[in-house]
C-alpha atoms as a PDB file:
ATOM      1  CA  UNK A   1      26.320 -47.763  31.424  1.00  0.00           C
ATOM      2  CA  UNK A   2      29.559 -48.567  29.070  1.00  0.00           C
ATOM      3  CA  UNK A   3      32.310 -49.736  31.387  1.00  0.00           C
ATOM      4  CA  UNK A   4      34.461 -46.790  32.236  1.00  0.00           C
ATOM      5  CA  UNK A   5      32.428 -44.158  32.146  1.00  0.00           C
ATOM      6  CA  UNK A   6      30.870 -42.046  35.013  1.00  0.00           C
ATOM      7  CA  UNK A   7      27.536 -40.125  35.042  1.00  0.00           C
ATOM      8  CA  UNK A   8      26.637 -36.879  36.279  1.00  0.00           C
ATOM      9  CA  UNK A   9      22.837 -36.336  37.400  1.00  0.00           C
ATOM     10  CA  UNK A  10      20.835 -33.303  38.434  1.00  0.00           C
ATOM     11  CA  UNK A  11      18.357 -32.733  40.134  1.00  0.00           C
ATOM     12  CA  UNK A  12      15.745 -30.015  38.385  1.00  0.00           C
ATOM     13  CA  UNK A  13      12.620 -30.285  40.116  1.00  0.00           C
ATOM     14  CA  UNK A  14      12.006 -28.497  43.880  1.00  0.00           C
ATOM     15  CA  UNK A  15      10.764 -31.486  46.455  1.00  0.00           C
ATOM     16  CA  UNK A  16       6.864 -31.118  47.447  1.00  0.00           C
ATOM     17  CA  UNK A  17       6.210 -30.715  51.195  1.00  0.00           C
ATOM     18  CA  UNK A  18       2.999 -29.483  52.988  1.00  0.00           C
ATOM     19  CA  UNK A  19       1.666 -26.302  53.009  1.00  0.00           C
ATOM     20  CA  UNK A  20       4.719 -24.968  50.365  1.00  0.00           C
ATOM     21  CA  UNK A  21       4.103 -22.045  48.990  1.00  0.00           C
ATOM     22  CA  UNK A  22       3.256 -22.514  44.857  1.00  0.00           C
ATOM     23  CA  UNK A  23       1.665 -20.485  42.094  1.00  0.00           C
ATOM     24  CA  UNK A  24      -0.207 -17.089  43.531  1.00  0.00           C
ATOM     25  CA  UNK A  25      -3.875 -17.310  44.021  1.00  0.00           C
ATOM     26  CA  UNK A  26      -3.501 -20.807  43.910  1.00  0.00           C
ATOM     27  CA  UNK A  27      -3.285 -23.071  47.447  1.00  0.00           C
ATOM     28  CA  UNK A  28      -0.650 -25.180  48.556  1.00  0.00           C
ATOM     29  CA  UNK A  29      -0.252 -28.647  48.539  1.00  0.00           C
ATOM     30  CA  UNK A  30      -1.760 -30.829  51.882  1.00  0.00           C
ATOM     31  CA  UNK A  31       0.277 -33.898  52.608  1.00  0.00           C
ATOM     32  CA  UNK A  32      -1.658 -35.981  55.305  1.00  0.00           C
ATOM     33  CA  UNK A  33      -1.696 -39.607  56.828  1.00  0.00           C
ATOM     34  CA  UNK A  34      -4.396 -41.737  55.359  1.00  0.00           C
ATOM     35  CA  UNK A  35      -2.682 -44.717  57.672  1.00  0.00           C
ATOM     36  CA  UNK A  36      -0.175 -43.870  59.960  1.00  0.00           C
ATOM     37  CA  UNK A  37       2.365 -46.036  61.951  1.00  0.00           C
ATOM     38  CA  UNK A  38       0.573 -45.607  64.776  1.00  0.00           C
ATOM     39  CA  UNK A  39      -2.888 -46.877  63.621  1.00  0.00           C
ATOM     40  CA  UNK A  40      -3.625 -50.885  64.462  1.00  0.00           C
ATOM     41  CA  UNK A  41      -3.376 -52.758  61.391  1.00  0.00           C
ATOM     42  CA  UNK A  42      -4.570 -56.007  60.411  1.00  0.00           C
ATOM     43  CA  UNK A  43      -1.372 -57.743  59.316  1.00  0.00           C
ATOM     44  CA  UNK A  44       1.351 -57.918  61.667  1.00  0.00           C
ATOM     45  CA  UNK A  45       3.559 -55.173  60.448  1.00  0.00           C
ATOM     46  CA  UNK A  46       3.088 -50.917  60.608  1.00  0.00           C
ATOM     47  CA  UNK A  47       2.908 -48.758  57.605  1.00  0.00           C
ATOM     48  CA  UNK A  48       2.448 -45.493  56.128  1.00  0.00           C
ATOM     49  CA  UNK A  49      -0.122 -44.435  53.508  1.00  0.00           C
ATOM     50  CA  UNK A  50      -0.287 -40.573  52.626  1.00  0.00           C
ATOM     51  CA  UNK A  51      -2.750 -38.352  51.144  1.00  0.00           C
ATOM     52  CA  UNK A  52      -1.821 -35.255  48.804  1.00  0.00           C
ATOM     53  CA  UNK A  53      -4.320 -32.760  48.220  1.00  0.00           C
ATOM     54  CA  UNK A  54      -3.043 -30.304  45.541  1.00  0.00           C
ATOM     55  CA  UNK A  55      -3.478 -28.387  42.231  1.00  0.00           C
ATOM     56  CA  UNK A  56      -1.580 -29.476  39.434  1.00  0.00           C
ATOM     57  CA  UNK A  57       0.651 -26.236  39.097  1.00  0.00           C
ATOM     58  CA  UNK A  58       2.393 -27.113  42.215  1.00  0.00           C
ATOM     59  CA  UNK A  59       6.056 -27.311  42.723  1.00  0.00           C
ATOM     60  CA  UNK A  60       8.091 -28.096  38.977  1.00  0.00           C
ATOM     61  CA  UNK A  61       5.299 -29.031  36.829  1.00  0.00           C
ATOM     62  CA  UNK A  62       4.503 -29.595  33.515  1.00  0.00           C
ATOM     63  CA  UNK A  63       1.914 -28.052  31.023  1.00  0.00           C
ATOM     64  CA  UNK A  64      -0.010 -30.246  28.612  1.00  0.00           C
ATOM     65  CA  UNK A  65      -1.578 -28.531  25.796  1.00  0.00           C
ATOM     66  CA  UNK A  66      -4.867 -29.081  27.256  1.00  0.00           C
ATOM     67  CA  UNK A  67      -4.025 -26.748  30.043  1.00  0.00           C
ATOM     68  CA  UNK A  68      -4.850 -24.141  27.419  1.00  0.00           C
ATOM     69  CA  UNK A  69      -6.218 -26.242  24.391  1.00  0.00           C
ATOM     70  CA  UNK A  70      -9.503 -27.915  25.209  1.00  0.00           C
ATOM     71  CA  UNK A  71      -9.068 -30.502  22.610  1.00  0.00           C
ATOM     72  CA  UNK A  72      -5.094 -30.674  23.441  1.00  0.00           C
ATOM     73  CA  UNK A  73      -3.261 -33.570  24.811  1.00  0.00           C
ATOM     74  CA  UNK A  74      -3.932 -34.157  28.472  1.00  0.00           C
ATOM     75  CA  UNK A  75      -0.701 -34.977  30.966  1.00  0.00           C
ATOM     76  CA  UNK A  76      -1.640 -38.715  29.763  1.00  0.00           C
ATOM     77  CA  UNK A  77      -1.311 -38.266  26.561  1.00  0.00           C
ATOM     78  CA  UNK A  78       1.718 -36.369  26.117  1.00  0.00           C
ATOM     79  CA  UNK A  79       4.183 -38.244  24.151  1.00  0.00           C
ATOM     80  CA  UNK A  80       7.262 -39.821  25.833  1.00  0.00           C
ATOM     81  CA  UNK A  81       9.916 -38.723  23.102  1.00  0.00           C
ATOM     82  CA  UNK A  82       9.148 -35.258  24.307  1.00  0.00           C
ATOM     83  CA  UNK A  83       9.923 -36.067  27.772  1.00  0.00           C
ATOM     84  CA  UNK A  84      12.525 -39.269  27.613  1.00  0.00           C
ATOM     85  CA  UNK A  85      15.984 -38.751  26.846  1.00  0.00           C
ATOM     86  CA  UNK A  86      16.099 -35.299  25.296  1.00  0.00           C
ATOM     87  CA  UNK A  87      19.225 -33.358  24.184  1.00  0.00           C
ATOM     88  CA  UNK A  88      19.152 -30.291  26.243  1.00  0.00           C
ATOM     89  CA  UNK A  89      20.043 -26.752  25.137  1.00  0.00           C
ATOM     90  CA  UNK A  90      20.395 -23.996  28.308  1.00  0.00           C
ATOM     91  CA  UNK A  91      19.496 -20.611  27.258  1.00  0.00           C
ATOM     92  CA  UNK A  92      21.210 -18.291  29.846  1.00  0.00           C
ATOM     93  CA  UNK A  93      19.041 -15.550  30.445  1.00  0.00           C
ATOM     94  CA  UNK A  94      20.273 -14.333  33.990  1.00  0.00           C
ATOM     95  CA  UNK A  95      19.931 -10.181  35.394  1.00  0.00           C
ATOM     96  CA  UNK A  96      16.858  -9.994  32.354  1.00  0.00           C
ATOM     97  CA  UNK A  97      13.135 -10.127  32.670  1.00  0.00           C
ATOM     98  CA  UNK A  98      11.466 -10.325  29.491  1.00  0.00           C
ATOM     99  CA  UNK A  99      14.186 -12.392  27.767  1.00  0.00           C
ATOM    100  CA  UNK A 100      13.446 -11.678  24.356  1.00  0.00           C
ATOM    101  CA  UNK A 101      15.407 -13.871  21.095  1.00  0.00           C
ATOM    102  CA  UNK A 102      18.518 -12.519  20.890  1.00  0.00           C
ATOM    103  CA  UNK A 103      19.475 -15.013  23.471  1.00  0.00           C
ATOM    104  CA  UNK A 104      18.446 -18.307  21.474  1.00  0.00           C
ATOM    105  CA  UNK A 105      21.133 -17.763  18.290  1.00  0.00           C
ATOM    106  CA  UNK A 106      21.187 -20.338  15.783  1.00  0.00           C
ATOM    107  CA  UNK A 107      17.568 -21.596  15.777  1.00  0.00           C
ATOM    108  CA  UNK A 108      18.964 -24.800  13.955  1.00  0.00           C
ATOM    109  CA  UNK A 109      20.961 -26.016  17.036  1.00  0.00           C
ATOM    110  CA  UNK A 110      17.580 -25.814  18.487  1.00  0.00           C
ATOM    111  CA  UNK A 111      15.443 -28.693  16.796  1.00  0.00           C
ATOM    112  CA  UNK A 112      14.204 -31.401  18.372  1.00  0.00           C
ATOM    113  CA  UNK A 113      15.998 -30.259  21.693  1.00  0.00           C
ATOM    114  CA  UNK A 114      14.903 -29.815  25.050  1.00  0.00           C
ATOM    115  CA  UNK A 115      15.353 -25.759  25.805  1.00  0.00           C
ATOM    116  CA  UNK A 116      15.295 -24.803  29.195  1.00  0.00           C
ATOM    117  CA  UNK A 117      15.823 -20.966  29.859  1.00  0.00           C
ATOM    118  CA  UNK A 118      18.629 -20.151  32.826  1.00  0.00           C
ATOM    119  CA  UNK A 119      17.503 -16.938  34.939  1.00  0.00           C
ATOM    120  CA  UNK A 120      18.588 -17.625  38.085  1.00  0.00           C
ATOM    121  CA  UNK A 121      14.793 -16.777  39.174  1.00  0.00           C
ATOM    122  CA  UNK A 122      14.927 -20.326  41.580  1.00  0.00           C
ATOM    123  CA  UNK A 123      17.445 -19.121  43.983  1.00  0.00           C
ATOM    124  CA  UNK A 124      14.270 -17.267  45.629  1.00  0.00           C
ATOM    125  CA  UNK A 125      12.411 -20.070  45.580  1.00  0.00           C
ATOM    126  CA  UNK A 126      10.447 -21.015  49.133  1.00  0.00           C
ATOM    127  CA  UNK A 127      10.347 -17.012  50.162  1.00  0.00           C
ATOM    128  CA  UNK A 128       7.140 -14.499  49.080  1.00  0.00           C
ATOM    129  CA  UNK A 129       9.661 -12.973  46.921  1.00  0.00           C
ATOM    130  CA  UNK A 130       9.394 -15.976  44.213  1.00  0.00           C
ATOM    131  CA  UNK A 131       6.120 -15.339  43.367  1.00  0.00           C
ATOM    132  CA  UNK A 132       6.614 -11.424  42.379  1.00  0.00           C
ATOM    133  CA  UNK A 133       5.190 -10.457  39.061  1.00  0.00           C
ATOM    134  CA  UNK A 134       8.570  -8.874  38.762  1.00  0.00           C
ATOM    135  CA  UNK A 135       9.718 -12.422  37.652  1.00  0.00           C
ATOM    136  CA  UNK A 136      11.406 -13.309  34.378  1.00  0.00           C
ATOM    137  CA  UNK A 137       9.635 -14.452  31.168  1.00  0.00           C
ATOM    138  CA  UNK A 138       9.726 -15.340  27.496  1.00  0.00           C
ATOM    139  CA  UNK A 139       8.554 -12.973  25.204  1.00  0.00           C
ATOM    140  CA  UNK A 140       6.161 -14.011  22.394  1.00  0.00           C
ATOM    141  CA  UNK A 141       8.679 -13.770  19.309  1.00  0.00           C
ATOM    142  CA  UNK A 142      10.896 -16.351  21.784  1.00  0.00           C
ATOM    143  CA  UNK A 143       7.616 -18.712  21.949  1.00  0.00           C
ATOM    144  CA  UNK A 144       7.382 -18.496  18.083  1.00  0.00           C
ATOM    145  CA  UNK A 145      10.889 -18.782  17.549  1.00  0.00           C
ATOM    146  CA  UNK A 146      10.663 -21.849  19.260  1.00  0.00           C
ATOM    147  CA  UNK A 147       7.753 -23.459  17.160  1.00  0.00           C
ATOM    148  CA  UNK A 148       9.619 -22.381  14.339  1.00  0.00           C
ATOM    149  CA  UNK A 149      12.472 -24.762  15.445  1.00  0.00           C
ATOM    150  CA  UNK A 150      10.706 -27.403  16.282  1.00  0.00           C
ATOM    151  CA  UNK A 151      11.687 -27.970  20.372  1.00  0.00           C
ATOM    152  CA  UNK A 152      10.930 -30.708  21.707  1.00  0.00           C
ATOM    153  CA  UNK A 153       9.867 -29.019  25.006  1.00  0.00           C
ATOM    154  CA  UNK A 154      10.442 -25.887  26.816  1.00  0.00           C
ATOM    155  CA  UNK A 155      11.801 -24.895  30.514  1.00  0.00           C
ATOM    156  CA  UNK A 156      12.073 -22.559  32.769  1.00  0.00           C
ATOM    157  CA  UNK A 157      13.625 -21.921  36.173  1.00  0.00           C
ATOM    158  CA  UNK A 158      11.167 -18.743  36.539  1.00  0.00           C
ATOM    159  CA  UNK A 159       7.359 -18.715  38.485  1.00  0.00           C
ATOM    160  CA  UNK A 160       6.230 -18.639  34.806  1.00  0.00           C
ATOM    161  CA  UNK A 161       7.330 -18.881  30.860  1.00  0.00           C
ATOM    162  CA  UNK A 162       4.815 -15.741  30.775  1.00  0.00           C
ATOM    163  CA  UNK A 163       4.023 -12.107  32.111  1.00  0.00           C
ATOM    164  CA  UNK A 164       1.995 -12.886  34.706  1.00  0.00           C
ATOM    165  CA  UNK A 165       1.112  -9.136  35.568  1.00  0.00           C
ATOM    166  CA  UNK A 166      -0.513  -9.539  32.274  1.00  0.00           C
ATOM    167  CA  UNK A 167      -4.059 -10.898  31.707  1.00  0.00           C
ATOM    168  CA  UNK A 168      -2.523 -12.578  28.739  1.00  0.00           C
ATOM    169  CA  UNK A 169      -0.677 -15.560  28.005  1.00  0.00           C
ATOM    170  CA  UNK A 170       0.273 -15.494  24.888  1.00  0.00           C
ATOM    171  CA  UNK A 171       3.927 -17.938  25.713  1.00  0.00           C
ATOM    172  CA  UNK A 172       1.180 -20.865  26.809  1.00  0.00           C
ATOM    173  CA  UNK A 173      -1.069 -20.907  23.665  1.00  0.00           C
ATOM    174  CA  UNK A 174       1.941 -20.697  21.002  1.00  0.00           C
ATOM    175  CA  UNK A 175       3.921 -23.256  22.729  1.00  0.00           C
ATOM    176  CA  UNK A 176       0.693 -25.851  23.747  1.00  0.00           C
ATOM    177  CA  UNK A 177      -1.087 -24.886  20.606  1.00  0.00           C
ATOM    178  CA  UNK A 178       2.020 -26.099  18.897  1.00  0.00           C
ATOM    179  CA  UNK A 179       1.773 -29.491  21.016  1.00  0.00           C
ATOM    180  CA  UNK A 180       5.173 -28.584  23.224  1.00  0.00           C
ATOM    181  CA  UNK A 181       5.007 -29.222  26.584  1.00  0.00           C
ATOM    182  CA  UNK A 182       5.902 -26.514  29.537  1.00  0.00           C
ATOM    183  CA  UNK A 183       7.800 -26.921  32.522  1.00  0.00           C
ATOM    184  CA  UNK A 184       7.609 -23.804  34.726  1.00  0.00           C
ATOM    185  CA  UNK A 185       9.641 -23.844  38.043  1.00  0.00           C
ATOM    186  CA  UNK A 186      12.730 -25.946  37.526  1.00  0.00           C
ATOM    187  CA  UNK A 187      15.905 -25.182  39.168  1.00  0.00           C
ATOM    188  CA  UNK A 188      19.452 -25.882  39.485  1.00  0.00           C
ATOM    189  CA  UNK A 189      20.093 -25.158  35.899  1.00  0.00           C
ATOM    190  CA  UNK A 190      23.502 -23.585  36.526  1.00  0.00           C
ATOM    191  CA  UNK A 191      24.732 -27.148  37.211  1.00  0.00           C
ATOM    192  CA  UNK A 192      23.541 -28.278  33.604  1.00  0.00           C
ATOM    193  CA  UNK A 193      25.931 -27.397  30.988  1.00  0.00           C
ATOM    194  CA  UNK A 194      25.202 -25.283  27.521  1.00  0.00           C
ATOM    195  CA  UNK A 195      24.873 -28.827  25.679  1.00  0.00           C
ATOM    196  CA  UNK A 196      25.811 -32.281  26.342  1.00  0.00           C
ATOM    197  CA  UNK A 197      23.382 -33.199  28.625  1.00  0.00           C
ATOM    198  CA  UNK A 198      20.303 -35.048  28.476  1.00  0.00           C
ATOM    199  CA  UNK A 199      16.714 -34.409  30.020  1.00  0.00           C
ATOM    200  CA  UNK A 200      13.812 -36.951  31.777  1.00  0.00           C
ATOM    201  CA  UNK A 201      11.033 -35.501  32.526  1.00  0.00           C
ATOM    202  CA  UNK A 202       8.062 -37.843  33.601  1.00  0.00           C
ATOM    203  CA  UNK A 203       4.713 -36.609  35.343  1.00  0.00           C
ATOM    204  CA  UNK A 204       2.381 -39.165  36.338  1.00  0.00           C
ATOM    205  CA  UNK A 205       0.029 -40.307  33.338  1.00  0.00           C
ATOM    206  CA  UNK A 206      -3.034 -38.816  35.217  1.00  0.00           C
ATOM    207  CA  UNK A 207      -6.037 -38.249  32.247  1.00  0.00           C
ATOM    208  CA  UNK A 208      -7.985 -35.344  32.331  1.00  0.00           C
ATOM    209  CA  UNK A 209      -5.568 -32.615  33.427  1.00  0.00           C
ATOM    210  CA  UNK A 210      -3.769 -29.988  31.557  1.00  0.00           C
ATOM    211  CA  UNK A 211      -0.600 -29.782  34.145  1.00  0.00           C
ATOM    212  CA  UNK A 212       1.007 -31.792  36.701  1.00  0.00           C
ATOM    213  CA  UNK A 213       4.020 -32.246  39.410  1.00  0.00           C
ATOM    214  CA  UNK A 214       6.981 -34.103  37.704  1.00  0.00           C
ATOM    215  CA  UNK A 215      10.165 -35.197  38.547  1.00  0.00           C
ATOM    216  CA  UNK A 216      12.636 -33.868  35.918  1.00  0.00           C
ATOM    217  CA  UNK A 217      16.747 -34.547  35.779  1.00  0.00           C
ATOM    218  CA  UNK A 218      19.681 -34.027  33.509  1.00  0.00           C
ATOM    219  CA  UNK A 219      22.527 -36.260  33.353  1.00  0.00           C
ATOM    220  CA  UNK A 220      25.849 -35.779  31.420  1.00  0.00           C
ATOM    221  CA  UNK A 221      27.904 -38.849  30.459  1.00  0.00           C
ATOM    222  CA  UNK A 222      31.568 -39.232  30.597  1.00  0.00           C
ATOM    223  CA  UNK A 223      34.747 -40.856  29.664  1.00  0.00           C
ATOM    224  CA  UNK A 224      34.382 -44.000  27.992  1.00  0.00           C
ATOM    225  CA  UNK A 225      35.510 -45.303  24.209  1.00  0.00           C
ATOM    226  CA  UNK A 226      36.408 -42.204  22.078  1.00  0.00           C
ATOM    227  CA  UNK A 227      35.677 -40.087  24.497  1.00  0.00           C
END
């Protein structure tokens, strides 16, 4: 970091813990000791070695376009400069719940960008209530709006970027058909400002799935030479 400046860092994916609730229909994740501390070991020191038994929509994850796309990329494949040190646009969508594309504006401030949509859906996250198909989404013309610009990836603080009291997903196969990755279930986006800040998101490079966990932040840099 250049000498005098300060960074600000947030945290946008929910910790995984055993037996959370995640995506309905789906089962929660199992965290279990494959070693514990209590176990005798053969060297003369304790340790821990867990197990995790889960889908890969649990928690904040990301969708590859395989998830929909059979000869998509996989969650190894994705490219990094999707994922590594994205400019971030928030769309604020809060109190609506198919958030259609009045709320992008000028699709050229778009391009190349990371857009994560704001609803506010997270604060119910842990409780039955999060996984209501009352929950916000993006409407189709958003998804193609999106592809249009170009986006680098697309968020979402909701259970889903789509209806999912609808058989259809019609969000998923624009977006992944168009080779942009998903995240689904982020949160604290009301501490990320409009623009300015700058997005990480990195799942494991497992092969052969379509979505994963991931651990995704935003930082914001400040102060500093012509600042």
């Amino acid at each position: 970091m250049v000498p005098g400046m300060s960074r600000a860092v947030v945290e946008l994916s929910h910790p995984i813990s055993d037996g959370m609730l995640t995506c309905a229909g789906l089962p929660g994740p199992r965290v279990t000791r494959e070693l514990s501390r209590e176990q005798p070991s053969l060297i003369d020191m304790t340790y821990d070695i867990a197990r995790v038994d889960m889908v890969g929509n649990t928690g904040t994850y990301i969708d590859a376009p395989f998830h929909f796309h059979a000869d998509g990329a996989d969650i190894a494949e994705l490219p990094l400069e999707r994922l590594l040190n994205v400019a971030i646009v928030v769309i604020r969508a809060m109190g609506t719940r198919a958030v259609g594309p009045d709320v992008l504006g000028d699709p050229a401030r778009l391009w190349g960008k990371a857009v994560l949509v704001h609803t506010g859906w997270s604060a119910r996250w842990g409780s039955p209530a999060y996984r209501s198909p009352d929950h916000p989404y993006l409407v189709r013309e958003v998804a193609d709006a999106l592809v249009a610009a170009n986006v680098a990836l697309v968020g979402i603080d909701s259970l889903d970027i789509d209806d999912t009291s609808l058989p259809t997903r019609p969000c998923h196969h624009a977006l992944l058909g168009a080779g942009i990755p998903i995240i689904e279930q982020m949160t604290n986006l009301d501490a990320v400002p409009d623009i300015g800040a700058r997005l990480v998101a990195l799942p494991a490079p497992v092969r052969g799935m379509g979505s994963f966990p991931l651990r995704a932040v935003a930082w914001t840099d400040h102060g500093g030479a012509g600042s």
